[in-house]
N, C-alpha and C. Protein backbone atom coordinates (compact mmCIF):
# COMPACT_ATOMS: atom_id res chain seq x y z
N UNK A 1 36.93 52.90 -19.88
CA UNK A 1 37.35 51.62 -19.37
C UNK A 1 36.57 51.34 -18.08
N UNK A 2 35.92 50.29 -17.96
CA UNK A 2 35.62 49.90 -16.71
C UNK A 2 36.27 49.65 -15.59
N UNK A 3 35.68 50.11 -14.43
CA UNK A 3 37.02 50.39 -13.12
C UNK A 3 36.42 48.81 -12.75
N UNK A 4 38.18 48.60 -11.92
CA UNK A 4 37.82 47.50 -11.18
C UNK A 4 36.80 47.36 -10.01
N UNK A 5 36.54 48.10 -9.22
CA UNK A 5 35.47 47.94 -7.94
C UNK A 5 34.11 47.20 -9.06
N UNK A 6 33.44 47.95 -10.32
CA UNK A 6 32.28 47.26 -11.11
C UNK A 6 32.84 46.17 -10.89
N UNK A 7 33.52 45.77 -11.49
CA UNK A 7 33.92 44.21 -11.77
C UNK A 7 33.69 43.40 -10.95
N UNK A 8 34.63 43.96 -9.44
CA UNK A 8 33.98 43.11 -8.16
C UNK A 8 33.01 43.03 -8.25
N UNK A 9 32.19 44.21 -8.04
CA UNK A 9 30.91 44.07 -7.78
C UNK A 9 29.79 43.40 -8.09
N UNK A 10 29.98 43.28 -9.60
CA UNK A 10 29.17 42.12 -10.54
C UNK A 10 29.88 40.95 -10.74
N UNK A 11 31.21 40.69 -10.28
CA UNK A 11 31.92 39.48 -9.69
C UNK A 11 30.89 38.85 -8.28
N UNK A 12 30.36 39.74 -7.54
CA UNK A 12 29.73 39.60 -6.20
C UNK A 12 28.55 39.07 -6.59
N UNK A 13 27.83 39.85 -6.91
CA UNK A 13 26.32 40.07 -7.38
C UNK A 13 26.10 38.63 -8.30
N UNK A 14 27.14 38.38 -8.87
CA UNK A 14 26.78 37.05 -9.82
C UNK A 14 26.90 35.52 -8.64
N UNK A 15 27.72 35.76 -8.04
CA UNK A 15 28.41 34.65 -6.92
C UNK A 15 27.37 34.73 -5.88
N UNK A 16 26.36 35.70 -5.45
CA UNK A 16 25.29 35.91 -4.56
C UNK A 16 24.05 34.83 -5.34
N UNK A 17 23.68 35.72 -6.43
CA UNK A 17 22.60 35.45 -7.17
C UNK A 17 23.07 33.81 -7.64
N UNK A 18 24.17 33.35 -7.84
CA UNK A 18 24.50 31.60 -7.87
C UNK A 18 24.29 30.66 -6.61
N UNK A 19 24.63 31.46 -5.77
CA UNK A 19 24.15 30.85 -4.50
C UNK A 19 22.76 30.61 -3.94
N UNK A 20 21.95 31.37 -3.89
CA UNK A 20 20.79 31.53 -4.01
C UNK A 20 19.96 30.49 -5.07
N UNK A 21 20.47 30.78 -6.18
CA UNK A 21 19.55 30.29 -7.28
C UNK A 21 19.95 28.52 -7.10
N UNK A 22 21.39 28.35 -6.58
CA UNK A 22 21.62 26.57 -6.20
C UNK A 22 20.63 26.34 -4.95
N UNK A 23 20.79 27.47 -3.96
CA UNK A 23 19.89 26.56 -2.49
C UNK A 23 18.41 26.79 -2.73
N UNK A 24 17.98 27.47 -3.69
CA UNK A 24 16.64 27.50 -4.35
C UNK A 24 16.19 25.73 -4.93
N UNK A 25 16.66 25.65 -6.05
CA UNK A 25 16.58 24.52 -6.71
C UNK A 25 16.95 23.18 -5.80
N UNK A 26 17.71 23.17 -4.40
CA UNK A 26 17.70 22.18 -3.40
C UNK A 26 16.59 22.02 -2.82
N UNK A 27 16.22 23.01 -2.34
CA UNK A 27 15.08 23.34 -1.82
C UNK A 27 13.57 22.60 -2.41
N UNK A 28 13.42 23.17 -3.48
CA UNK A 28 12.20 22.54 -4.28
C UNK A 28 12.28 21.33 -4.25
N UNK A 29 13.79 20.67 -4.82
CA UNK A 29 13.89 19.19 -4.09
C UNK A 29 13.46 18.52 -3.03
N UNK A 30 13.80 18.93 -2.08
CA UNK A 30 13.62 18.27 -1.06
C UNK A 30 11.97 18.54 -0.95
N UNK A 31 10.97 19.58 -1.13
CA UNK A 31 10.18 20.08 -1.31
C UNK A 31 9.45 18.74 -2.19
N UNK A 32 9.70 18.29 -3.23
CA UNK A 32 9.56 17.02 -4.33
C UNK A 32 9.24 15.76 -3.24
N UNK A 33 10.58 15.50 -3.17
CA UNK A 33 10.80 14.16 -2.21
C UNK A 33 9.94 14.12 -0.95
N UNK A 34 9.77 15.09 -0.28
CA UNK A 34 8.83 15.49 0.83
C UNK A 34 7.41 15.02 0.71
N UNK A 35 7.32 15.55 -0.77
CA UNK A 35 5.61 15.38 -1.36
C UNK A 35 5.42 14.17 -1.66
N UNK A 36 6.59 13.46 -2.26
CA UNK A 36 6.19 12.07 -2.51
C UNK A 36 6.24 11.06 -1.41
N UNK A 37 7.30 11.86 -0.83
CA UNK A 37 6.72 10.69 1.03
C UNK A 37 5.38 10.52 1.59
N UNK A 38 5.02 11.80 1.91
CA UNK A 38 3.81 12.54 1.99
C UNK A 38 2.76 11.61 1.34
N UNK A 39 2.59 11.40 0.39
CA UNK A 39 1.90 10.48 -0.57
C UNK A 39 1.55 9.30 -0.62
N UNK A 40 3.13 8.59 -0.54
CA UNK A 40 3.12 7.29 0.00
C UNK A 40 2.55 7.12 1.60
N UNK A 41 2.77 7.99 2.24
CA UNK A 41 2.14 7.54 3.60
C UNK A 41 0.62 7.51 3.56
N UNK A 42 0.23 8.82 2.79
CA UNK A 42 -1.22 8.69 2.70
C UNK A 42 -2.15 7.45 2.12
N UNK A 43 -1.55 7.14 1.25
CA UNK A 43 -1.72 5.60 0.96
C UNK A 43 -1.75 4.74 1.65
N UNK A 44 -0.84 4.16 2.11
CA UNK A 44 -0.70 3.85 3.36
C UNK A 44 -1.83 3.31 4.30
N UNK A 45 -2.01 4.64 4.63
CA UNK A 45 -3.06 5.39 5.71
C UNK A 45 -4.35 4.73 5.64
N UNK A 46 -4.67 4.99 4.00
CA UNK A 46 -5.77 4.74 3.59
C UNK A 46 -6.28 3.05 3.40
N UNK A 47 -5.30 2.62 2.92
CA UNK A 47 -5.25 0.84 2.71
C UNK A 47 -5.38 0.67 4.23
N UNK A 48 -4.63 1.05 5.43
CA UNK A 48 -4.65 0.69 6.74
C UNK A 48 -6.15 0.50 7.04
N UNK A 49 -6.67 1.71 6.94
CA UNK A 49 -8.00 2.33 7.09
C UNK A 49 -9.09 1.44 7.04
N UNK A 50 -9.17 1.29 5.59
CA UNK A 50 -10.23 0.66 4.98
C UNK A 50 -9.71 -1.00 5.56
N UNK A 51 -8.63 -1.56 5.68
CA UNK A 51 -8.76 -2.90 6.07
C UNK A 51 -9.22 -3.14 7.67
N UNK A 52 -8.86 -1.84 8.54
CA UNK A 52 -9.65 -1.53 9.75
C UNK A 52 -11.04 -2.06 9.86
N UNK A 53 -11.49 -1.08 8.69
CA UNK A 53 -12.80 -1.12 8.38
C UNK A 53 -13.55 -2.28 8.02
N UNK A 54 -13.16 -2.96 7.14
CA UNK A 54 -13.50 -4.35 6.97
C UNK A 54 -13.57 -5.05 8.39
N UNK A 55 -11.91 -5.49 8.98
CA UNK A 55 -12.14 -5.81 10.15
C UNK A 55 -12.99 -5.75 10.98
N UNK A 56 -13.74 -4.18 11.74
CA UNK A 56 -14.58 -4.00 12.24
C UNK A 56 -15.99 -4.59 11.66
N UNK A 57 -16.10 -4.47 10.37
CA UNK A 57 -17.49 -4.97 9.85
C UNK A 57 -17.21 -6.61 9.89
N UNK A 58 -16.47 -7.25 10.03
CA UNK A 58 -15.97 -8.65 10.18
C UNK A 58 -16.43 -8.93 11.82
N UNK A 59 -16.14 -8.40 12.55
CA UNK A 59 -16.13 -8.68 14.06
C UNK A 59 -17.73 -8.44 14.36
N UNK A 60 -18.46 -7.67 13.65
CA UNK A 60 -20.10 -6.85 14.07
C UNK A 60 -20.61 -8.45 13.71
N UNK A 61 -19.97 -8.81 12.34
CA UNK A 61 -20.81 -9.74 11.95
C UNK A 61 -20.50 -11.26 12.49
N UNK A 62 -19.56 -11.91 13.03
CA UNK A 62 -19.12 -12.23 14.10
C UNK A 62 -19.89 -12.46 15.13
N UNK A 63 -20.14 -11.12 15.37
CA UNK A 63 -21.01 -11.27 16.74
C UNK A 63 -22.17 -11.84 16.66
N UNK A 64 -22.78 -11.49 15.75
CA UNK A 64 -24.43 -11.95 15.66
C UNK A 64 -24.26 -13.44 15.80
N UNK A 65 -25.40 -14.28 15.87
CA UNK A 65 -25.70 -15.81 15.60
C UNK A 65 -25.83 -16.59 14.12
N UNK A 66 -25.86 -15.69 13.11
CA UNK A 66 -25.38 -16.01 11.75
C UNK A 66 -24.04 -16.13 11.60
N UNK A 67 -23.24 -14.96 11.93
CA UNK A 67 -22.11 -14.80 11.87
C UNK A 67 -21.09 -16.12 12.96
N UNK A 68 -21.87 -16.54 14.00
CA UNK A 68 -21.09 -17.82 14.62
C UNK A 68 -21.52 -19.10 13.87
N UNK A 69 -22.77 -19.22 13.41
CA UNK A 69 -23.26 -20.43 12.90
C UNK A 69 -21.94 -19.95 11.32
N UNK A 70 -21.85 -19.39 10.69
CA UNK A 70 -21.07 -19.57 9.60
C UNK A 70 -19.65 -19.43 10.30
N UNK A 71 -19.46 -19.52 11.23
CA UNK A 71 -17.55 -19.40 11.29
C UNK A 71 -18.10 -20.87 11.50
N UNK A 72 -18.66 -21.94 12.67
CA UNK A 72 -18.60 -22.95 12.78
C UNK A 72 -18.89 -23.69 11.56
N UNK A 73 -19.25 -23.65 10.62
CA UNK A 73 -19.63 -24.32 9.31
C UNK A 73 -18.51 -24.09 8.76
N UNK A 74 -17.50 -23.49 8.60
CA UNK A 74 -16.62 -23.03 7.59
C UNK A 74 -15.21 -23.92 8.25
N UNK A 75 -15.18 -23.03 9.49
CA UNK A 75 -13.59 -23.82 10.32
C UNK A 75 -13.71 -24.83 11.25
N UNK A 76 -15.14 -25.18 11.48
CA UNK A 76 -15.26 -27.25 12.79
C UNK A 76 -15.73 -27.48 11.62
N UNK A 77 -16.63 -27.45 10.69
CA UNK A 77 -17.48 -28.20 10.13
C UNK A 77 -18.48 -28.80 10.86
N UNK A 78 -19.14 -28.13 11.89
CA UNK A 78 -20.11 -27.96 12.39
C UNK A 78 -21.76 -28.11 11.69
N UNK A 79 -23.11 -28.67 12.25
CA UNK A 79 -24.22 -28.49 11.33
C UNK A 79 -24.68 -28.30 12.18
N UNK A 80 -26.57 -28.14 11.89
CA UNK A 80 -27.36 -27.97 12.79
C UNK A 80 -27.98 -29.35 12.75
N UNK A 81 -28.59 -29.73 13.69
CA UNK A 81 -29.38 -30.84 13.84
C UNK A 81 -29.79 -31.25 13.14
N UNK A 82 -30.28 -32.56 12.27
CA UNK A 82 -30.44 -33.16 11.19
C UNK A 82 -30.19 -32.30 9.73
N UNK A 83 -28.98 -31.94 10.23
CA UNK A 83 -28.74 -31.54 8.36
C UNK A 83 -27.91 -32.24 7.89
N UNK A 84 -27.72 -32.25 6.32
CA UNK A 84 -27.34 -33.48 5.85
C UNK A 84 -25.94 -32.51 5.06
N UNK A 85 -24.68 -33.39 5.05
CA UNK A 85 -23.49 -32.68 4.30
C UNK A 85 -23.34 -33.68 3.13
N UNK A 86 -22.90 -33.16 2.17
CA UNK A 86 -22.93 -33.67 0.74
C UNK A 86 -21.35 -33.64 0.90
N UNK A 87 -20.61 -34.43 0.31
CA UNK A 87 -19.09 -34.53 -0.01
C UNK A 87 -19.34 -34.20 -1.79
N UNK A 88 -18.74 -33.46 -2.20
CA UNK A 88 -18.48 -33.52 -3.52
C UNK A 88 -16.95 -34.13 -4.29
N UNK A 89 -16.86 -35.34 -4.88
CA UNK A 89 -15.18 -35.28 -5.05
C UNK A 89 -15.38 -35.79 -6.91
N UNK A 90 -14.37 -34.65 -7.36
CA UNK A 90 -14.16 -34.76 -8.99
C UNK A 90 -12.97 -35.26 -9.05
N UNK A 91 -13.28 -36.66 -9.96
CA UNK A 91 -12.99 -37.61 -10.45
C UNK A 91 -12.24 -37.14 -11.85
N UNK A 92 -10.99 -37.04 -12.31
CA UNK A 92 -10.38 -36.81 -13.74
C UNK A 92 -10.45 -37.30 -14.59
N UNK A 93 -11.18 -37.83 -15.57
CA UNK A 93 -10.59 -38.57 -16.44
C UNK A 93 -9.29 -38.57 -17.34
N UNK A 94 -8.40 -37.76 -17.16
CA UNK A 94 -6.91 -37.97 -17.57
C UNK A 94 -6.23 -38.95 -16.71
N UNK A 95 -5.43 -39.54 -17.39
CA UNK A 95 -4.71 -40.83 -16.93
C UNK A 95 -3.66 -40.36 -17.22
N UNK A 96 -2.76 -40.49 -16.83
CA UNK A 96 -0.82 -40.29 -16.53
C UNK A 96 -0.42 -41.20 -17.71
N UNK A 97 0.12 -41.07 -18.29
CA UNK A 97 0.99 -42.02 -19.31
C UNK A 97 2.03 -42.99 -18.32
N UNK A 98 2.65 -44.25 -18.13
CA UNK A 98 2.99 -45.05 -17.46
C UNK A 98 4.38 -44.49 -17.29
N UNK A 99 5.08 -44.63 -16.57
CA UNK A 99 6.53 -43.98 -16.25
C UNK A 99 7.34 -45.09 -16.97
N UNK A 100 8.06 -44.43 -17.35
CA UNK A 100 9.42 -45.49 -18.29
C UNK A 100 10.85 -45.46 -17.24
N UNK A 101 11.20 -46.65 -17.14
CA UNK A 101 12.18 -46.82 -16.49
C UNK A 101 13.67 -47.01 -17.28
């Protein structure tokens, strides 16, 4: 017959090894969730980065005298001395059917 103290004992040993094996499997969790934060920030990071980057190559070009002659052409509508601006305007040929009252 098996004495009672075994019993405890592998009563123990099982209630140890359950404990363990639950804050194990928390663990890796949070371990998971960690990594995918981790991830998302790096992303992040990287989109930040590269639109930095643009920016900076935006401002170099900016600076030069191409780069002002095209901001003034784009946002005053600015020209240089006898240049000529073309208006382009398209004309639809669809007509509205008459509204019924």
């Amino acid at each position: 017959m098996i004495r009672l103290r075994w019993v405890f004992l592998l009563a123990a040993v099982f209630c140890i090894l359950a404990i363990i094996g639950t804050a194990y499997i928390v663990e890796i969790n949070k371990i998971r969730e960690l990594s995918v934060l981790v991830d998302e920030r790096m992303d992040r990071l990287v989109r930040m980065s590269r639109k930095m980057q643009e920016m900076e190559d935006k401002i170099r070009f900016y600076k030069t005298p191409e780069g002002i002659a095209r901001l003034a052409r784009e946002q005053f509508n600015l020209t240089y001395p006898g240049e000529q601006i073309f208006r382009i305007e398209i004309v639809s040929g669809d007509d509205l059917p008459p509204e019924k009252q």
